[in-house]
Protein backbone atom coordinates (compact mmCIF):
# COMPACT_ATOMS: atom_id res chain seq x y z
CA UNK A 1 118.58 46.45 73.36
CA UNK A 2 120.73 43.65 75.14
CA UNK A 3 120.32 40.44 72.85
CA UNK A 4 121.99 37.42 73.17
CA UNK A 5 121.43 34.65 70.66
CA UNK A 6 123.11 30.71 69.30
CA UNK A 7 121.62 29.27 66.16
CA UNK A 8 122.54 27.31 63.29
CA UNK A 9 122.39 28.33 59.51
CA UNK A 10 123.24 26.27 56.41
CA UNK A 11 126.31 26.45 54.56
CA UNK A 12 127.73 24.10 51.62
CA UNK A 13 129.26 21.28 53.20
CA UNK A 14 127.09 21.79 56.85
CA UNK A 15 126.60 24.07 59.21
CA UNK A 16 127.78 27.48 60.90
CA UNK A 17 127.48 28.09 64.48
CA UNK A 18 126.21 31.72 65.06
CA UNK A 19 126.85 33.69 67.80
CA UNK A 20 124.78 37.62 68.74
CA UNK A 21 126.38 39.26 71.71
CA UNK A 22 124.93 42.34 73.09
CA UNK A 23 127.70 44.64 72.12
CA UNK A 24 128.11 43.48 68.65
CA UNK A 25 125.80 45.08 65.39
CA UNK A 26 125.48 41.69 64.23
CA UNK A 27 125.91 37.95 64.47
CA UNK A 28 128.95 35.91 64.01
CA UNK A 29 129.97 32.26 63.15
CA UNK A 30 132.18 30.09 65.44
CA UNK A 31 136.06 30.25 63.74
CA UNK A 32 138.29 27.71 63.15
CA UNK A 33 141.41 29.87 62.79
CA UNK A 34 140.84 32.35 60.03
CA UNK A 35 137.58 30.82 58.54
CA UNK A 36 134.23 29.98 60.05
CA UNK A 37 133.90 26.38 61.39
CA UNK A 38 131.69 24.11 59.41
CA UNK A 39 129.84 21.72 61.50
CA UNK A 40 128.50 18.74 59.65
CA UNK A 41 125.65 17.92 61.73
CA UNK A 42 123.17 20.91 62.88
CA UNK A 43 123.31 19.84 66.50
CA UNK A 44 127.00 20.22 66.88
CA UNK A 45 126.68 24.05 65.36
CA UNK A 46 124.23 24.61 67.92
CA UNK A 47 126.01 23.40 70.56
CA UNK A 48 128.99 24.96 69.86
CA UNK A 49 128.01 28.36 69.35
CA UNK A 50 125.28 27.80 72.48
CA UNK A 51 128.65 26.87 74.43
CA UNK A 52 130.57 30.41 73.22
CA UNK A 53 126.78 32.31 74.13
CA UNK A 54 127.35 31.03 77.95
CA UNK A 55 131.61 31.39 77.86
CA UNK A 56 130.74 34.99 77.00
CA UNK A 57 128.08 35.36 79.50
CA UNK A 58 129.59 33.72 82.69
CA UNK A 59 132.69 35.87 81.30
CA UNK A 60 136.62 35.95 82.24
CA UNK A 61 138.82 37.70 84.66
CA UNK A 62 140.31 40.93 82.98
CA UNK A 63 143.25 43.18 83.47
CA UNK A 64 144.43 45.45 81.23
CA UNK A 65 142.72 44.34 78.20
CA UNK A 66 144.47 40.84 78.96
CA UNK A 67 142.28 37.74 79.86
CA UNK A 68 143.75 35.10 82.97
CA UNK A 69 142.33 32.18 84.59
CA UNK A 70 141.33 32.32 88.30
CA UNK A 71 144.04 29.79 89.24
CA UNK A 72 146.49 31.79 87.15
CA UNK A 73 145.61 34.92 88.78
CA UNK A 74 145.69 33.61 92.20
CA UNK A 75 149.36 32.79 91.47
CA UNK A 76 150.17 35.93 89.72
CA UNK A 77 149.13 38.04 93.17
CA UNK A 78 149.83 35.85 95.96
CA UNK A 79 149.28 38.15 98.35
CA UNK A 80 145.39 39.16 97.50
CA UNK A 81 142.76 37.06 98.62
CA UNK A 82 142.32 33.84 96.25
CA UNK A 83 139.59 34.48 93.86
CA UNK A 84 136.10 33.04 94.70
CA UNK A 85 133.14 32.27 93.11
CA UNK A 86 129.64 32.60 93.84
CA UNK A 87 127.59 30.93 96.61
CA UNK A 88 126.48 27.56 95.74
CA UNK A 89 128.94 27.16 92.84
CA UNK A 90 130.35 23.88 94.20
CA UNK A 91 134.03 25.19 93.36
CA UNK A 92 135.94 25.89 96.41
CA UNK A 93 139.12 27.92 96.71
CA UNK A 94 142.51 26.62 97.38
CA UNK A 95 142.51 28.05 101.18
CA UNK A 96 139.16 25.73 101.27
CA UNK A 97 140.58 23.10 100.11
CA UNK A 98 143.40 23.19 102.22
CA UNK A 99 140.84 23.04 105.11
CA UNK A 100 138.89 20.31 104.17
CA UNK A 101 142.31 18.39 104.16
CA UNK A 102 143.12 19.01 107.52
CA UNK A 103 140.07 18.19 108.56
């Protein structure tokens, strides 16, 4: 079953933000190093851990088992087409912006 989840429990001192991804047997908290991240305010857990749900979801370029930003990649292989993101994103590409410039 594919279940994706963000929710707040209570923890002396605040909150945890949890996180459920699909691929994991159970739920973590958002980490602050090597502990869990204690949110004093309930919202802010929820937020946080509904922002890490989404990160997860829209995902990261891969290679290797190593993670790189588009504009990092782009520069890494300058002779592949730039990376590009889905219709009606609003993000353009260098190439485009280098047209609308000219224009």
């Amino acid at each position: 079953m594919n279940h994706f989840a963000a929710y707040s429990i209570p923890v002396p001192g605040g909150f945890w933000g949890m996180c459920w991804f699909a691929q994991n047997a159970q739920p973590w908290p958002i980490m602050q190093g090597d502990r869990p991240r204690v949110f004093t305010v309930q919202s802010a857990a929820i937020i946080a851990a509904q922002d890490a749900v989404i990160k997860h979801i829209n995902g990261t370029m891969r290679r290797d088992g190593d993670t790189i930003a588009a504009g990092r990649a782009d520069a890494a292989f300058p002779t592949l087409k730039p990376f590009t993101r889905a219709k009606g994103s609003g993000r353009l590409t260098l190439v485009e912006k280098r047209k609308e410039a000219r224009v």
